[in-house]
N, C-alpha and C. Protein backbone atom coordinates (compact mmCIF):
# COMPACT_ATOMS: atom_id res chain seq x y z
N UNK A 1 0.83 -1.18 0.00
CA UNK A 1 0.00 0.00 0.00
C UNK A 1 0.87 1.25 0.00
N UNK A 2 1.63 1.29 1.25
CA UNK A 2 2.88 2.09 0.58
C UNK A 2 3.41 2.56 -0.93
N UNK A 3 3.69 1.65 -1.36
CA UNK A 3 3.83 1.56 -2.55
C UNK A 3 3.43 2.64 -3.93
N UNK A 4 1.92 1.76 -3.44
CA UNK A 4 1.32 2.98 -4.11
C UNK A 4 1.12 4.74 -3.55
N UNK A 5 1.34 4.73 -2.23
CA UNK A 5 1.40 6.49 -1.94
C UNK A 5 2.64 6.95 -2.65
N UNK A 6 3.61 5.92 -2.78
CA UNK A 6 4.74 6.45 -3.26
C UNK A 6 4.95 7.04 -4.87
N UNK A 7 3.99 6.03 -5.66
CA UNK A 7 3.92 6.18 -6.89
C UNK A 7 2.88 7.19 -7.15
N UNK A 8 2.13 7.67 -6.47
CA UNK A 8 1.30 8.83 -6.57
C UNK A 8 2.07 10.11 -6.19
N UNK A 9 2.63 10.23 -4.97
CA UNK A 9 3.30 11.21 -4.65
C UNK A 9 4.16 11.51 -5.71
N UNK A 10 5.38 11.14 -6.52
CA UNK A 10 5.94 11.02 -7.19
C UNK A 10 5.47 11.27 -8.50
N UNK A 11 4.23 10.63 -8.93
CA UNK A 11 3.74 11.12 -10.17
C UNK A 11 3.12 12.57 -9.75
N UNK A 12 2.69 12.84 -8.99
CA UNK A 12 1.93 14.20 -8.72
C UNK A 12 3.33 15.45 -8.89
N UNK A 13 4.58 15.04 -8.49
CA UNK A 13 5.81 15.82 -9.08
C UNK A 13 5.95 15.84 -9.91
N UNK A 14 6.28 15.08 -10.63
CA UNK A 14 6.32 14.85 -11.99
C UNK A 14 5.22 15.74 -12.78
N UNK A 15 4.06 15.45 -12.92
CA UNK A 15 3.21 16.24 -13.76
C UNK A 15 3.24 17.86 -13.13
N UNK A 16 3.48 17.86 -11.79
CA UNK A 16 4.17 19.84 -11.65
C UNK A 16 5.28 20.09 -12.37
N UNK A 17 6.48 19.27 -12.54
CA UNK A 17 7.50 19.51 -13.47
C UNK A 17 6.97 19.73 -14.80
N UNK A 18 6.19 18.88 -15.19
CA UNK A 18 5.96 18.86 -16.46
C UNK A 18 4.97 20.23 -17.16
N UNK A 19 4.04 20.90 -16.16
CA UNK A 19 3.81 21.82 -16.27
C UNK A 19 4.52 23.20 -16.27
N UNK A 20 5.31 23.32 -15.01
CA UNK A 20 6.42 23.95 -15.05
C UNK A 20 7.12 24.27 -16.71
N UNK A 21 7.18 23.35 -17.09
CA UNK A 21 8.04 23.26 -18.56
C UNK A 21 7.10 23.62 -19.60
N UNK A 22 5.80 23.61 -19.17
CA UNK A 22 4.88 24.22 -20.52
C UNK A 22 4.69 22.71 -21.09
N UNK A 23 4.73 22.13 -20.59
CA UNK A 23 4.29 20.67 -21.96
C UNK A 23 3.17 19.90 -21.27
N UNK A 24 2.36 20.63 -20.12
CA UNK A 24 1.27 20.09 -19.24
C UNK A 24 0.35 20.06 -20.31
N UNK A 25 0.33 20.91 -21.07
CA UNK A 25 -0.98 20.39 -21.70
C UNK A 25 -1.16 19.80 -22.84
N UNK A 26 0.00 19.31 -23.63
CA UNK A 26 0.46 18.08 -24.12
C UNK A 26 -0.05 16.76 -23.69
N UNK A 27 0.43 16.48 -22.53
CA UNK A 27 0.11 15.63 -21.65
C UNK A 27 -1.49 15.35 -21.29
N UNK A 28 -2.40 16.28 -21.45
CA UNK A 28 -3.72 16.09 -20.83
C UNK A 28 -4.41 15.75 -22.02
N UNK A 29 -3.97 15.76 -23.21
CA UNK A 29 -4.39 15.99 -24.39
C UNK A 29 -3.94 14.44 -24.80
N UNK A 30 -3.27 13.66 -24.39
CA UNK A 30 -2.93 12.69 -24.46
C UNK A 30 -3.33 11.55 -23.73
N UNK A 31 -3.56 12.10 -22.37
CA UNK A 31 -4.34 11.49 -21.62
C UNK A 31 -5.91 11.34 -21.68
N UNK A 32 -6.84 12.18 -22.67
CA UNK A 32 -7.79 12.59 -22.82
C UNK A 32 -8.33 11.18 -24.31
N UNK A 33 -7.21 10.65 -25.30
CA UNK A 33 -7.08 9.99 -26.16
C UNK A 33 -6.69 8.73 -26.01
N UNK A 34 -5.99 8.57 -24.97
CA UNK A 34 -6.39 7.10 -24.14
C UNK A 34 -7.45 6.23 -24.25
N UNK A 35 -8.72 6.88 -23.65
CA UNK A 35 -9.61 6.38 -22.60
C UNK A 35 -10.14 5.16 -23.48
N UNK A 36 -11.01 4.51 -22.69
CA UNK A 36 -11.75 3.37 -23.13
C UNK A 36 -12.84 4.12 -24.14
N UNK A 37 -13.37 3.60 -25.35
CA UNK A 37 -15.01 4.03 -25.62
C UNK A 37 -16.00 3.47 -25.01
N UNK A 38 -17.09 4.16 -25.12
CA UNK A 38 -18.23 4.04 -24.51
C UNK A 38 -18.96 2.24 -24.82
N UNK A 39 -18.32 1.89 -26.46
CA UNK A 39 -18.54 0.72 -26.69
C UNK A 39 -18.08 -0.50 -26.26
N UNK A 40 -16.90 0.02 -26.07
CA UNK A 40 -15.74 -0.91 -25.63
C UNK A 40 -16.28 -1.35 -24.24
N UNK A 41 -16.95 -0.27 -23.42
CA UNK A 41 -16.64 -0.65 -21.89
C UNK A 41 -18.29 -1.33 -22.05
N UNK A 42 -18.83 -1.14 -22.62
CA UNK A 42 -20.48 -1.85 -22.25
C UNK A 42 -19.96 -3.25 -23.04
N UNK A 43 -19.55 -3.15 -23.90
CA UNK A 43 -18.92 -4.52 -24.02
C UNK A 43 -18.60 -5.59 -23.40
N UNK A 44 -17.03 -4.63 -22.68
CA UNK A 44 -16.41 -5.46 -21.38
C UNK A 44 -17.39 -6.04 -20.08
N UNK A 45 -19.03 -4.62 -20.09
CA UNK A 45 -19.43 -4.87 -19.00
C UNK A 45 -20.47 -6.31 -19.37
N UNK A 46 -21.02 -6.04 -20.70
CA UNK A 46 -21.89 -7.51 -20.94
C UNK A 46 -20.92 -8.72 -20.50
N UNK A 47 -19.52 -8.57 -21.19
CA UNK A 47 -19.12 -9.69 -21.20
C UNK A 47 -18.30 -10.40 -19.43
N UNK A 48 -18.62 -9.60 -18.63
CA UNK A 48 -18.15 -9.66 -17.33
C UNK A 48 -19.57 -10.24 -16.78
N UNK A 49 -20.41 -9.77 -16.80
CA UNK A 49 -21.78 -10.49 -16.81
C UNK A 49 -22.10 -11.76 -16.79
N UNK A 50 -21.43 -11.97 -18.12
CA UNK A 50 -22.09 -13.22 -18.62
C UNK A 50 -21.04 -14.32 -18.22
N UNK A 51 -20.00 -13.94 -17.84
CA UNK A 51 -19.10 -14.74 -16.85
C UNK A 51 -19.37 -14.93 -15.68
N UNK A 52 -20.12 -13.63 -15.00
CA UNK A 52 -20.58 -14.01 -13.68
C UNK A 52 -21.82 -14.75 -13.59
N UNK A 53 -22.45 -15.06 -14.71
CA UNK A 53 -23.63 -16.09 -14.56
C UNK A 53 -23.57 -16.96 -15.14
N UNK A 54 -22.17 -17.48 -16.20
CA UNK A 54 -22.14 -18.89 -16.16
C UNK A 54 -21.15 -19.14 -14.47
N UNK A 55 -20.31 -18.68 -14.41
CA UNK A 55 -19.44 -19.28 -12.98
C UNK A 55 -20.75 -19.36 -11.83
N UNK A 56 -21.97 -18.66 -11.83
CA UNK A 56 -23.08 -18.84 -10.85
C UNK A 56 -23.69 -20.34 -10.51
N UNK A 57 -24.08 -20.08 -12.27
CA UNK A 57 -24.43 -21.61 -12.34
C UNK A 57 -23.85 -22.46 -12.40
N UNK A 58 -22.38 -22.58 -12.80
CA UNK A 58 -21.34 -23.69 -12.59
C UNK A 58 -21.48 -24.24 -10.87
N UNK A 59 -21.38 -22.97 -10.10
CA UNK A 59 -21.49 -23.28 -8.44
C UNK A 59 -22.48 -23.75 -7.79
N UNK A 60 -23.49 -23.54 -8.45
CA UNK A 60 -24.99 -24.14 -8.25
C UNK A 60 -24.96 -25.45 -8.85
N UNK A 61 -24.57 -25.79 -9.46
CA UNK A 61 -24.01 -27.10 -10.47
C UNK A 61 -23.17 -28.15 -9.63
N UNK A 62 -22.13 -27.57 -8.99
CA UNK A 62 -21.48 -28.33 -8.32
C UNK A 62 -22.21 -28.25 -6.69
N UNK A 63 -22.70 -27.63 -6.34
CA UNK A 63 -23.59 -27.69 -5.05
C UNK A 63 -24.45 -28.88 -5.08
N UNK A 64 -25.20 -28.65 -6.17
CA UNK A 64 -26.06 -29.45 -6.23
C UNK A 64 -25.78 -30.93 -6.43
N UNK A 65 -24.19 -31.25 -7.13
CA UNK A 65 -23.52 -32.67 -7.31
C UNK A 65 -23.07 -32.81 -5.80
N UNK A 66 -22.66 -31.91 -4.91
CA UNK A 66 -21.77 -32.24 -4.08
C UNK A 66 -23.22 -32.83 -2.77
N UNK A 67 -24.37 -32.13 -2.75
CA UNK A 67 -25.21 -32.75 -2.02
C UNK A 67 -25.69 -33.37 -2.09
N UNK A 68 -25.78 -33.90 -3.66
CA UNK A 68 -26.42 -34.97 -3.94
C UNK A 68 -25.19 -36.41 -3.63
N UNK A 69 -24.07 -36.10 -3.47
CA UNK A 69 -22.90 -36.69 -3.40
C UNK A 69 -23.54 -37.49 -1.46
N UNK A 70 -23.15 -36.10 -0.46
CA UNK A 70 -23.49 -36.07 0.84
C UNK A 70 -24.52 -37.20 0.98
N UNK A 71 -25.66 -36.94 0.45
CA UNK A 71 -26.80 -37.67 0.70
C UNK A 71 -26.68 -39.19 0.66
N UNK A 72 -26.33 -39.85 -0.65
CA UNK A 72 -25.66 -40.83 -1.16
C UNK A 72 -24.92 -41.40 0.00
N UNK A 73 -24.02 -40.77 0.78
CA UNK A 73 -23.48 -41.17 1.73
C UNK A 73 -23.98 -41.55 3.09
N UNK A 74 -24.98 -40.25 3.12
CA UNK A 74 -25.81 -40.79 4.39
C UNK A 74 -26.88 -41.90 4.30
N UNK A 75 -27.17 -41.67 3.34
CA UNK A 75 -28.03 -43.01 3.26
C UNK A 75 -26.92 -44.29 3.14
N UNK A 76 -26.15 -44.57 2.88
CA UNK A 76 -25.19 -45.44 2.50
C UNK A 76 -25.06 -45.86 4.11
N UNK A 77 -24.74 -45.17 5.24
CA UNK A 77 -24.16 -45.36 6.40
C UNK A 77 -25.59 -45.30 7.62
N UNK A 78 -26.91 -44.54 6.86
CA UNK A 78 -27.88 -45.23 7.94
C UNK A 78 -28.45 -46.79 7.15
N UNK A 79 -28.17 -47.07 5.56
CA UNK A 79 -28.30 -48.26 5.69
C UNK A 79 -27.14 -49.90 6.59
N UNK A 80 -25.67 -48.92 6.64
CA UNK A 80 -25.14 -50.17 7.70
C UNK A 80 -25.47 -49.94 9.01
N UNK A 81 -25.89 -48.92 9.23
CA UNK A 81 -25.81 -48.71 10.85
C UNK A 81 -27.46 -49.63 10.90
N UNK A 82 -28.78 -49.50 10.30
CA UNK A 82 -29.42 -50.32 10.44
C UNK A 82 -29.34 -51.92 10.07
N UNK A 83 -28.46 -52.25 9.50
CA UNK A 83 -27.84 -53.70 9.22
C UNK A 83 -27.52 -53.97 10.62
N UNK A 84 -26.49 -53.22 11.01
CA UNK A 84 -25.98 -53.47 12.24
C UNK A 84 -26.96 -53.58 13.49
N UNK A 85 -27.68 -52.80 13.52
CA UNK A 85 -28.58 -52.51 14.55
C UNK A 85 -29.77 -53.96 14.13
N UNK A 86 -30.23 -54.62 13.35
CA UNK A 86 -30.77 -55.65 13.06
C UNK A 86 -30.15 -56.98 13.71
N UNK A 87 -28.92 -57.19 13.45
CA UNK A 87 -28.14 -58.22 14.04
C UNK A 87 -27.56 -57.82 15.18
N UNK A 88 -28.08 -56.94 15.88
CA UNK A 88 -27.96 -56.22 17.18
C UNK A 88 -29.28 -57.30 18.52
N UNK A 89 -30.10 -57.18 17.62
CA UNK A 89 -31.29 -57.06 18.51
C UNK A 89 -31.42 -58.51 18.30
């Protein structure tokens, strides 16, 4: 975390130098031509979506194997424990 105060502090000099020198607004003008488009990011956002609702149902998927797994078992172990309990009595 450090880290990053450091790399902020440091960039925040930097872009006063860089103003200082007259080429600040070079820089914003560049930074301004960067950005994501508006398409791009509804894009990214459908497609983040639709990852989070297949991985949903993948987990619901395996929930549902893993209890159906559990069950399997318990029945498995109240059928010996009543075996046992038969040749008990």
């Amino acid at each position: 975390m450090s880290s990053h105060f450091m790399k902020t502090i440091i960039g925040n000099e930097f872009d006063k130098v860089i103003k200082e020198l007259g080429v600040g607004d070079i820089v914003k003008e560049e930074k301004k031509d960067i950005g994501i488009s508006s398409k791009d990011l509804l894009a990214d956002q459908k497609r983040q979506a639709v990852k989070e609702k297949e991985r949903k149902e993948r987990q619901a998927r395996r929930k549902k194997e893993h209890e159906e797994a559990r069950q399997k078992l318990r029945d498995k172990v109240n059928s010996v424990q009543n075996v046992d309990n038969k040749f008990l009595v």
